[in-house]
N, C-alpha and C. Protein backbone atom coordinates (compact mmCIF):
# COMPACT_ATOMS: atom_id res chain seq x y z
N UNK A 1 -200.48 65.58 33.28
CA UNK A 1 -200.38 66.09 31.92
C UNK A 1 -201.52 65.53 31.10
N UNK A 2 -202.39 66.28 30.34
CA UNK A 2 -203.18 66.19 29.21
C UNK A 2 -203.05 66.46 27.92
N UNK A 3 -202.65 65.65 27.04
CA UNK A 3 -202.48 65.52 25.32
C UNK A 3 -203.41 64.64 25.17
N UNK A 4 -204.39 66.03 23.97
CA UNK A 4 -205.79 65.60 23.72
C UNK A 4 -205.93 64.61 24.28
N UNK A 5 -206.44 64.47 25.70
CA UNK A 5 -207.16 64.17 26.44
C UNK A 5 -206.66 63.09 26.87
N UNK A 6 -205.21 62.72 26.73
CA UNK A 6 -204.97 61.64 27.41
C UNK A 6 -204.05 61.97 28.36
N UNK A 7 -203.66 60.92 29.07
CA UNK A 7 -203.38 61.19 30.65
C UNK A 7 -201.68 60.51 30.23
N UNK A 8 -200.93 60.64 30.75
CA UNK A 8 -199.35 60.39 30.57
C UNK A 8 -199.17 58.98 30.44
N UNK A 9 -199.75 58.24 31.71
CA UNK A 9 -199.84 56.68 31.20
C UNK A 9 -200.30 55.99 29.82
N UNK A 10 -200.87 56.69 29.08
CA UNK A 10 -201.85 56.18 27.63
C UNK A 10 -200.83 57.26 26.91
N UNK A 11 -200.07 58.75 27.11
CA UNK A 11 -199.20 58.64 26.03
C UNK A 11 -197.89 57.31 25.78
N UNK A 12 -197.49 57.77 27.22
CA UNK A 12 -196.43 56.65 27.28
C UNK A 12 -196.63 55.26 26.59
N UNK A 13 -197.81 54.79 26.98
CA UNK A 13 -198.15 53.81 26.23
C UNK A 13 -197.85 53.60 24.55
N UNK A 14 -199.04 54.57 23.91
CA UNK A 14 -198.60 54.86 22.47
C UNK A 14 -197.02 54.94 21.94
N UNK A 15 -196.57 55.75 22.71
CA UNK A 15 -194.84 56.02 22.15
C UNK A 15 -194.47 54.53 22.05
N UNK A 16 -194.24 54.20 23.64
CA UNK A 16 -193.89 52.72 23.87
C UNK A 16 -194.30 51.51 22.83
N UNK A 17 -195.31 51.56 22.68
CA UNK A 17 -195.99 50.10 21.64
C UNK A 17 -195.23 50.37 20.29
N UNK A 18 -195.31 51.85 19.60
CA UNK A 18 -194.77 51.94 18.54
C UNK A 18 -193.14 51.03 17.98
N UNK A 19 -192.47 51.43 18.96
CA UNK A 19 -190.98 50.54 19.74
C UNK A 19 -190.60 49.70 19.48
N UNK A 20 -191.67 48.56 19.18
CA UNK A 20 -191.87 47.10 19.51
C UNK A 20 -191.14 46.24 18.28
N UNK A 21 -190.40 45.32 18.24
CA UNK A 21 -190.13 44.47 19.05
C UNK A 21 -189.07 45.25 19.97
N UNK A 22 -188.73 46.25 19.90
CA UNK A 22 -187.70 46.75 20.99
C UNK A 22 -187.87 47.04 22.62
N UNK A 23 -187.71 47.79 23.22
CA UNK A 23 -187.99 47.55 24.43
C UNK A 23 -188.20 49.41 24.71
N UNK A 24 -189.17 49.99 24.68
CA UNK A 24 -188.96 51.03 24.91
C UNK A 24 -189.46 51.98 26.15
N UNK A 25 -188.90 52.58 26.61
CA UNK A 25 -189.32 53.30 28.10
C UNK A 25 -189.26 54.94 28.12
N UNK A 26 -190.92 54.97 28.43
CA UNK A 26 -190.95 56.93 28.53
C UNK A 26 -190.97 57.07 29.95
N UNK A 27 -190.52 58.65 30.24
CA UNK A 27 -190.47 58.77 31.95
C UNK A 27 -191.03 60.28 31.30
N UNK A 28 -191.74 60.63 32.38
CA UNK A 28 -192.04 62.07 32.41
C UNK A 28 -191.87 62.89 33.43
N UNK A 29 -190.65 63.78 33.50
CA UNK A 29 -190.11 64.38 34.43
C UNK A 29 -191.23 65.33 35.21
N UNK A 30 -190.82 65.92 36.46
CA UNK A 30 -191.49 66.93 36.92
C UNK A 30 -191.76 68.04 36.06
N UNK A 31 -191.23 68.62 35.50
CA UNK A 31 -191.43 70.17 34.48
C UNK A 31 -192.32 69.65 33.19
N UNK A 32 -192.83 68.61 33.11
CA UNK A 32 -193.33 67.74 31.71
C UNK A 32 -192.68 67.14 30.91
N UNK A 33 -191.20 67.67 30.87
CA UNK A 33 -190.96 67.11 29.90
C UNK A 33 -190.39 65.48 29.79
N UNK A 34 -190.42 64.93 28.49
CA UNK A 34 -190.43 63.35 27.93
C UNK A 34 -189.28 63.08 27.82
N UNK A 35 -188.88 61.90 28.24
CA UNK A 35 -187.60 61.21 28.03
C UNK A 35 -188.06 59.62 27.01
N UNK A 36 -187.30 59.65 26.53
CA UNK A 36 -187.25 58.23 25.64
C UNK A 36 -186.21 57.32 25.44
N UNK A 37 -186.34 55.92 25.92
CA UNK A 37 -185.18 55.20 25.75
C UNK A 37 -185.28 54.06 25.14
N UNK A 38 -184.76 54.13 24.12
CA UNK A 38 -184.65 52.76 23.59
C UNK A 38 -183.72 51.84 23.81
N UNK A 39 -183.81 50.44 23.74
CA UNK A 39 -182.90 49.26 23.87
C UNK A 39 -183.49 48.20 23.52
N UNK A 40 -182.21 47.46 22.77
CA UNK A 40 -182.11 46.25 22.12
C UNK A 40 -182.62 45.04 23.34
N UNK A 41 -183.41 44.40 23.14
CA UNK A 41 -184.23 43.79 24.50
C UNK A 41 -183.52 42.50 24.42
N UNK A 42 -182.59 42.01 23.90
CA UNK A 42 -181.72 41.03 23.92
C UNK A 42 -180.14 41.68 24.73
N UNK A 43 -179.84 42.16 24.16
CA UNK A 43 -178.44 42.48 24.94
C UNK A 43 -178.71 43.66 25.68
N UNK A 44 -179.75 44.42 26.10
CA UNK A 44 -180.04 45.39 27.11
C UNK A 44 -179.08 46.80 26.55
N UNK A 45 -178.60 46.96 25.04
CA UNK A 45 -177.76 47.73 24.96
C UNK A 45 -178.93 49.01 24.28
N UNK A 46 -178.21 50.18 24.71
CA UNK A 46 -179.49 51.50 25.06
C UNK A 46 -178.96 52.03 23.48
N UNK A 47 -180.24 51.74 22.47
CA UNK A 47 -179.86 52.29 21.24
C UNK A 47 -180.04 53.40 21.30
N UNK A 48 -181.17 54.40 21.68
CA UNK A 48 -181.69 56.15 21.68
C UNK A 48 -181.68 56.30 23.09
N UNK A 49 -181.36 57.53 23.44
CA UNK A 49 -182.12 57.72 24.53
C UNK A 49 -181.82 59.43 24.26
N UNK A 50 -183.35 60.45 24.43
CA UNK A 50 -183.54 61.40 24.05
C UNK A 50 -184.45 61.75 25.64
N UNK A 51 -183.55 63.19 25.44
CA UNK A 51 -184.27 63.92 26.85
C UNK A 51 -184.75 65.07 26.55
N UNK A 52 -185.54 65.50 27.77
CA UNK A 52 -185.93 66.87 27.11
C UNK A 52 -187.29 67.19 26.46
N UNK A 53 -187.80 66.36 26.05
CA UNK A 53 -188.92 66.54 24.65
C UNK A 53 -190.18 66.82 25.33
N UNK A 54 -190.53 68.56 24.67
CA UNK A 54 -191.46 69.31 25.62
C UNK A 54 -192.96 68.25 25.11
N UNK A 55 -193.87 67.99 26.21
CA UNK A 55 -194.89 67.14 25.73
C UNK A 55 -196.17 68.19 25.55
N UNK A 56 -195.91 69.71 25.45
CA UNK A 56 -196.58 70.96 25.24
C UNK A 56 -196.80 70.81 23.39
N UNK A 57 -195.55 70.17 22.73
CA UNK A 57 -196.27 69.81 21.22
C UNK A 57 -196.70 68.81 21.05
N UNK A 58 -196.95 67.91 21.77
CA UNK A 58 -197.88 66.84 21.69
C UNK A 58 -199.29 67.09 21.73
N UNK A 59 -199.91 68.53 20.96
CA UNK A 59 -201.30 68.47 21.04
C UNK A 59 -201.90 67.83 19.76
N UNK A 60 -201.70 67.29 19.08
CA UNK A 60 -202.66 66.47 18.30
C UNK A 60 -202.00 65.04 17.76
N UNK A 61 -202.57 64.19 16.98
CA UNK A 61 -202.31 62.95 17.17
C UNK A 61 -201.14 62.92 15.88
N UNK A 62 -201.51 64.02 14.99
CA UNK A 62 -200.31 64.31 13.82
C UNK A 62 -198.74 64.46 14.69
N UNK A 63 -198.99 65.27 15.80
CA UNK A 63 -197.57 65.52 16.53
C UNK A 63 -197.37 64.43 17.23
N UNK A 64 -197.86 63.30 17.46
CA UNK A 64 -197.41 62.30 18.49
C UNK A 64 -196.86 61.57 17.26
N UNK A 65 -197.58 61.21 16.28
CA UNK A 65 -196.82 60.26 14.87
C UNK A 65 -195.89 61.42 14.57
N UNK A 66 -195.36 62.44 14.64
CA UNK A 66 -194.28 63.24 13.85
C UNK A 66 -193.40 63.24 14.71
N UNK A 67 -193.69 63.00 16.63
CA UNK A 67 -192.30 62.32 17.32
C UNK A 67 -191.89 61.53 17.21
N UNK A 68 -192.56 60.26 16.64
CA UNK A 68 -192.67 58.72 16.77
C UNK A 68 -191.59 58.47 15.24
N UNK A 69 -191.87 58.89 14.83
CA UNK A 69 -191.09 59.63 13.24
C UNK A 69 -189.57 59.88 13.64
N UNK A 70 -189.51 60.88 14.04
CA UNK A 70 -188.18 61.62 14.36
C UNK A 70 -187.87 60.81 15.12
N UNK A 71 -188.14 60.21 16.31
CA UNK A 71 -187.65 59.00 16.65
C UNK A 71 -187.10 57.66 16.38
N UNK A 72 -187.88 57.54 15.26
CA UNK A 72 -187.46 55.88 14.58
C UNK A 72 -186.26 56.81 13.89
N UNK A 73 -186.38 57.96 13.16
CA UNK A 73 -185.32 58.35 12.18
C UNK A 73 -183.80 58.56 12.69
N UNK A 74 -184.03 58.98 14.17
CA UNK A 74 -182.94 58.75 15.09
C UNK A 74 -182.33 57.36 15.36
N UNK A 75 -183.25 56.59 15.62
CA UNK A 75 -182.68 55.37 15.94
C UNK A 75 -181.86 54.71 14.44
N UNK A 76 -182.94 54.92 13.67
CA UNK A 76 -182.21 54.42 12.16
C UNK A 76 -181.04 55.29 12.20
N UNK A 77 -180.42 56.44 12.24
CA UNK A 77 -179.18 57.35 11.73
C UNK A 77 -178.36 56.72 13.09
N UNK A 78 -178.73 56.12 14.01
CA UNK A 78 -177.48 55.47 15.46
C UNK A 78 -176.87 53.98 14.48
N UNK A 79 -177.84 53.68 14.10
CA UNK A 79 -177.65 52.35 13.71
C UNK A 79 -176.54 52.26 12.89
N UNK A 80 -176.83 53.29 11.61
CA UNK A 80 -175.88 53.65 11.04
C UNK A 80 -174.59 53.89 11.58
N UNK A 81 -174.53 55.25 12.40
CA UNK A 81 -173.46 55.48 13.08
C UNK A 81 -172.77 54.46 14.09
N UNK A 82 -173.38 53.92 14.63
CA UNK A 82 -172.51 52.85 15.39
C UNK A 82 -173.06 51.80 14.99
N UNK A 83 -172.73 50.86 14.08
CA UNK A 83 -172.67 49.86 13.74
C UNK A 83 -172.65 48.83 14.62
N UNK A 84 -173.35 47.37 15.30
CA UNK A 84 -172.95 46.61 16.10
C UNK A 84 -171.28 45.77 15.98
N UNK A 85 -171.05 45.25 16.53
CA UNK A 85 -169.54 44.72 16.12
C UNK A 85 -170.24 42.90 15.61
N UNK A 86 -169.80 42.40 14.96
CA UNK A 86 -170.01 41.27 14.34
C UNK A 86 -169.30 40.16 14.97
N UNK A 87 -169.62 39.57 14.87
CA UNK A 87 -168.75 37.85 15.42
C UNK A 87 -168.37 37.10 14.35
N UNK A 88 -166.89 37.07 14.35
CA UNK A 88 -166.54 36.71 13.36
C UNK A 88 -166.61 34.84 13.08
């Protein structure tokens, strides 16, 4: 796969670093398309994980920051929704 001109290892990369301090992992299936998983790198617990995501709109660097986007915005609306449990 080629998005502007990069090769899947250097997208993955980009997605991935964005992540950080979290732990994040892209896989790119046979048909192209992107999987994304996030997790809390302390308790290994899987905050996002999004499948599916055609890497055919990943042609310019506006669409890789407008996944990276919708991504954090996902993870922020989980956070919300499932709340961690607290120690009392």
């Amino acid at each position: 796969m080629m998005t502007l001109g990069l090769c899947s290892l250097e997208l993955r990369n980009i997605i991935e670093c964005a992540f950080l301090p979290k732990r994040c992992t892209c896989q790119v299936a046979p048909d192209k398309s992107l999987t994304v998983q996030v997790t809390d790198p302390v308790t290994g617990r899987v905050d996002l994980l999004v499948t599916g995501i055609s890497t055919d709109r990943l042609n310019s660097s506006r669409a890789i920051s407008d996944l990276i986007a919708e991504l954090r915005g996902d993870l922020e609306r989980n956070r919300h929704t499932f709340p961690r449990a607290r120690a009392s």
